[in-house]
N, C-alpha and C. Protein backbone atom coordinates (compact mmCIF):
# COMPACT_ATOMS: atom_id res chain seq x y z
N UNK A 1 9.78 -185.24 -55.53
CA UNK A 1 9.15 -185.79 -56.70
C UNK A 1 7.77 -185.15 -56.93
N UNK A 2 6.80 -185.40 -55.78
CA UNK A 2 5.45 -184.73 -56.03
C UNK A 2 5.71 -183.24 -56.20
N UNK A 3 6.63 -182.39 -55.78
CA UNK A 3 6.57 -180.67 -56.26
C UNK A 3 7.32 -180.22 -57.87
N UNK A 4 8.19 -181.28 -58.05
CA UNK A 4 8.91 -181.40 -59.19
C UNK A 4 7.82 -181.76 -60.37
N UNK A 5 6.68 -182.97 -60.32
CA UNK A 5 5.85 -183.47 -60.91
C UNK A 5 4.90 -181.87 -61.56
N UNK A 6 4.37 -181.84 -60.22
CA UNK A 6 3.09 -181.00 -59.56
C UNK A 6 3.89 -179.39 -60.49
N UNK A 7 4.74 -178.88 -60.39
CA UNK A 7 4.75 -177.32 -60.94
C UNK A 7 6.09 -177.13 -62.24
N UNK A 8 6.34 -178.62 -62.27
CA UNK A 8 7.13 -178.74 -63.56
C UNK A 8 6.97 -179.40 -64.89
N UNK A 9 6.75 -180.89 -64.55
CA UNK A 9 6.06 -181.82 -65.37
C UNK A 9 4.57 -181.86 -66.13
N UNK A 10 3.93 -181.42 -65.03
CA UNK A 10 2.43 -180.89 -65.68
C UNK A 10 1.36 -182.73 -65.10
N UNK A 11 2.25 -183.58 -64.58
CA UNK A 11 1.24 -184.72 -64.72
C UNK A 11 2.28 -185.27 -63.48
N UNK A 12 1.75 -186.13 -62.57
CA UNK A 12 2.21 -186.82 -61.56
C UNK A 12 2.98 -188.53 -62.36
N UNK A 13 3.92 -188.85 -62.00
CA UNK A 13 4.78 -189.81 -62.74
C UNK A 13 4.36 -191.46 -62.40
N UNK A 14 4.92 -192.24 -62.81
CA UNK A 14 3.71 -193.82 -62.65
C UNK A 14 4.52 -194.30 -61.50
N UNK A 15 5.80 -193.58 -60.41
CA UNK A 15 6.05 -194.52 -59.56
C UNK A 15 5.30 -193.71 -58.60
N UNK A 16 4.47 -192.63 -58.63
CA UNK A 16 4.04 -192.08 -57.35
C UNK A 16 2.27 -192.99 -57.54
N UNK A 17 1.86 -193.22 -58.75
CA UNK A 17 0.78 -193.75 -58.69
C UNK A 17 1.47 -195.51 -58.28
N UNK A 18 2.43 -196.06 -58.34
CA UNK A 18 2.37 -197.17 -57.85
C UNK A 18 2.85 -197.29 -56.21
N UNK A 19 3.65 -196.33 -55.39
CA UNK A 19 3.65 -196.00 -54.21
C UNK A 19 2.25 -195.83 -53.87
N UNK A 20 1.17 -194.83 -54.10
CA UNK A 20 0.16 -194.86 -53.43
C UNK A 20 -1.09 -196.08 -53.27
N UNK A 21 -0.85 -196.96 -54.70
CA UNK A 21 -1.36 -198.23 -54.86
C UNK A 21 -0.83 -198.88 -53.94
N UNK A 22 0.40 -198.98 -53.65
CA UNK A 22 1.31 -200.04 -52.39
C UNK A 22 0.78 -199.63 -50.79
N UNK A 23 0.93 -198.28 -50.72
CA UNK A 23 0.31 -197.72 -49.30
C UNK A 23 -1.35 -198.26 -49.19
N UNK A 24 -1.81 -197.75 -50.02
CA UNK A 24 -3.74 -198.52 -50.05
C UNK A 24 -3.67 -199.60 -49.84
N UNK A 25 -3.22 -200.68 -50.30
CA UNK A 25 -3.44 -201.64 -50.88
C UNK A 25 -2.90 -202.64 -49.44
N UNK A 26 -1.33 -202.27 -49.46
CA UNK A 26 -0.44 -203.44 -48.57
C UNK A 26 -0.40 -202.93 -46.80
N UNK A 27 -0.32 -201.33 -46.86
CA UNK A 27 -0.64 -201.03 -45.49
C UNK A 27 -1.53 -200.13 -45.00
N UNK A 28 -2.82 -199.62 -45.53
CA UNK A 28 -3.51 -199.01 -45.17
C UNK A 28 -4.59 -200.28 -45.14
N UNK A 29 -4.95 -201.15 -45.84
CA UNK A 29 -5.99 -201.95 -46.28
C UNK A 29 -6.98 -201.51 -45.54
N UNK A 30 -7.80 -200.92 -45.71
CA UNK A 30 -9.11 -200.61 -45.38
C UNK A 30 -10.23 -201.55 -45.58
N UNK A 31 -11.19 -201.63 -44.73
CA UNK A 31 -11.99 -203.00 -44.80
C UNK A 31 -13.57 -202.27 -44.12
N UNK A 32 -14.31 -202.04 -45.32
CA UNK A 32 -13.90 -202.48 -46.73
C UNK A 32 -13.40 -201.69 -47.29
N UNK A 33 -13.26 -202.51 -48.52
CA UNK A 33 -12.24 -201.93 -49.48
C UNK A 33 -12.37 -201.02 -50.15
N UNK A 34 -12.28 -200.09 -50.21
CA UNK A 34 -13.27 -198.17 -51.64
C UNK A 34 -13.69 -199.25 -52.65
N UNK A 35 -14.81 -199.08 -52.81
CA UNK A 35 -14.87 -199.34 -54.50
C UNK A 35 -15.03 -198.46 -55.59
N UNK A 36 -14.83 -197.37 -55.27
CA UNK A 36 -14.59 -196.21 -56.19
C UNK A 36 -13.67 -195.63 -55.78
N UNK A 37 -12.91 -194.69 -57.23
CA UNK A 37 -12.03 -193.65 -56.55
C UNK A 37 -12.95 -191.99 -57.27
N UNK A 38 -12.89 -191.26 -56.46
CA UNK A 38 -13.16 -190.41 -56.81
C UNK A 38 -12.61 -188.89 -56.93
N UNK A 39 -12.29 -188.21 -57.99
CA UNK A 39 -11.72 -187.31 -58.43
C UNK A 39 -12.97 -185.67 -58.29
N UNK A 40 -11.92 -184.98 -57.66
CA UNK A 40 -12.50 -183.55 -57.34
C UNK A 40 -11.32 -182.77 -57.89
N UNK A 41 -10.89 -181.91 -59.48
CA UNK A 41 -10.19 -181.20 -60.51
C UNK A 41 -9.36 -180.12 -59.39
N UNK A 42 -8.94 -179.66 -59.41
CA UNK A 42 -8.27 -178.33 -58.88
C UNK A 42 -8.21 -177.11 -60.57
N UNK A 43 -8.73 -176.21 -59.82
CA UNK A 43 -8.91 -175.11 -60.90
C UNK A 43 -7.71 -174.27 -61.52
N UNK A 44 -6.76 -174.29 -61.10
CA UNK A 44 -5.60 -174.38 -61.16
C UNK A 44 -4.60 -175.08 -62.23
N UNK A 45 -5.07 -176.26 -62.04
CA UNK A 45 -4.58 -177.41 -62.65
C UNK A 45 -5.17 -179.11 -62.58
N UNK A 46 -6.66 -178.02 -63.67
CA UNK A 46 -7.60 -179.32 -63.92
C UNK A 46 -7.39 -180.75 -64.58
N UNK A 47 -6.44 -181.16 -65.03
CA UNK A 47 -5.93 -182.56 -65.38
C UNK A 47 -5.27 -183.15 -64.32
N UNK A 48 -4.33 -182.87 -63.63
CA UNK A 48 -3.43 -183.03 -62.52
C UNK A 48 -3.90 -184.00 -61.82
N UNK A 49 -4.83 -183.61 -60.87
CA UNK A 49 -5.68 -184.64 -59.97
C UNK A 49 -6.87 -185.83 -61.03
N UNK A 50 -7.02 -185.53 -62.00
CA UNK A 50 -8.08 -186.11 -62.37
C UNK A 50 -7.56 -187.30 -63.20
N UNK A 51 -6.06 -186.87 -63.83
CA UNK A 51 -4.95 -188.45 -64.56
C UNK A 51 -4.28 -189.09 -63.47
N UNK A 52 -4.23 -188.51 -62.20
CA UNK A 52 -3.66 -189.27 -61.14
C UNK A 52 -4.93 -190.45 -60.92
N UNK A 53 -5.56 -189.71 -60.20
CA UNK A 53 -6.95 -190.52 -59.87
C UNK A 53 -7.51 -191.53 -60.93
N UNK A 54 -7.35 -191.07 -62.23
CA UNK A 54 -8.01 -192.46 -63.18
C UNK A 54 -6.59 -193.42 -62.87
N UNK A 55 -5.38 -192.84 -63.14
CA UNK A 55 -4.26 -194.28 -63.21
C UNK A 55 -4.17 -194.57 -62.13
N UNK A 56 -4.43 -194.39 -60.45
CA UNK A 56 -4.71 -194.53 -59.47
C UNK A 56 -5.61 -195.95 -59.48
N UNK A 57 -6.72 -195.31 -60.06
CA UNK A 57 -8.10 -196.85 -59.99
C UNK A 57 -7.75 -197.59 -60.80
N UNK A 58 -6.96 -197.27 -62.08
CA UNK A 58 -7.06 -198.36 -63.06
C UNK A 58 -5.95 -198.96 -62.89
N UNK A 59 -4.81 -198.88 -61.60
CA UNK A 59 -4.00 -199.52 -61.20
C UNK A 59 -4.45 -200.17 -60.42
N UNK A 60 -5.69 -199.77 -59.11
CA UNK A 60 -6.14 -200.56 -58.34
C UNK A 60 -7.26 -201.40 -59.17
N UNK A 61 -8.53 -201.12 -60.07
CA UNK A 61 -9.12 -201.91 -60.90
C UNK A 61 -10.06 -201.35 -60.04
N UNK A 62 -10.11 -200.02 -59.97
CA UNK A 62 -11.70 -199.75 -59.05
C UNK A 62 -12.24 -198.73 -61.10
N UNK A 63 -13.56 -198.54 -60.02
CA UNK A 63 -14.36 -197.22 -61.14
C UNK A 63 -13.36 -195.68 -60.92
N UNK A 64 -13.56 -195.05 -61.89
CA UNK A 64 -13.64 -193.33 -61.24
C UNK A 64 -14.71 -193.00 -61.54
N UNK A 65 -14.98 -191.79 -60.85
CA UNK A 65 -15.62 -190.67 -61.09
C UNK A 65 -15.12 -189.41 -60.76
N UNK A 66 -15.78 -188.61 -61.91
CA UNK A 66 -15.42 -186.98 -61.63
C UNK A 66 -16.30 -186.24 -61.11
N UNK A 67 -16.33 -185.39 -59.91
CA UNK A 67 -17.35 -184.65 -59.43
C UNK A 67 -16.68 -183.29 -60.02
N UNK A 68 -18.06 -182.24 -59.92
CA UNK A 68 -18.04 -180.74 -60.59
C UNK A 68 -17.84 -180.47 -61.84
């Protein structure tokens, strides 16, 4: 799914952003909790990481930010 997404689709799909919400969230729980997510572009394929990462937080209900 992520190589199919990643060099075909052009954008990562909403069950890999709700798998990684489930891993954070139900078995990684980190304490404390991120309160940011933060996005670093790949030059390559500058949207990619940076629409994951916003639907990422705005699934978890954190901030983003974009560095560079």
């Amino acid at each position: 799914m992520v190589k199919e997404d990643k060099y075909e689709r052009g954008h990562f799909r909403s069950e890999l952003v709700a798998a990684s919400k489930e891993l954070i969230t139900d078995y990684w729980s980190p304490e404390p909790f991120p309160e940011i997510v933060v996005s670093v572009p790949s030059l390559r394929r500058p949207y990619l990481v940076s629409r994951f990462a916003e639907a990422l937080a705005k699934e978890i209900g954190l901030s983003i930010y974009r560095i560079v």
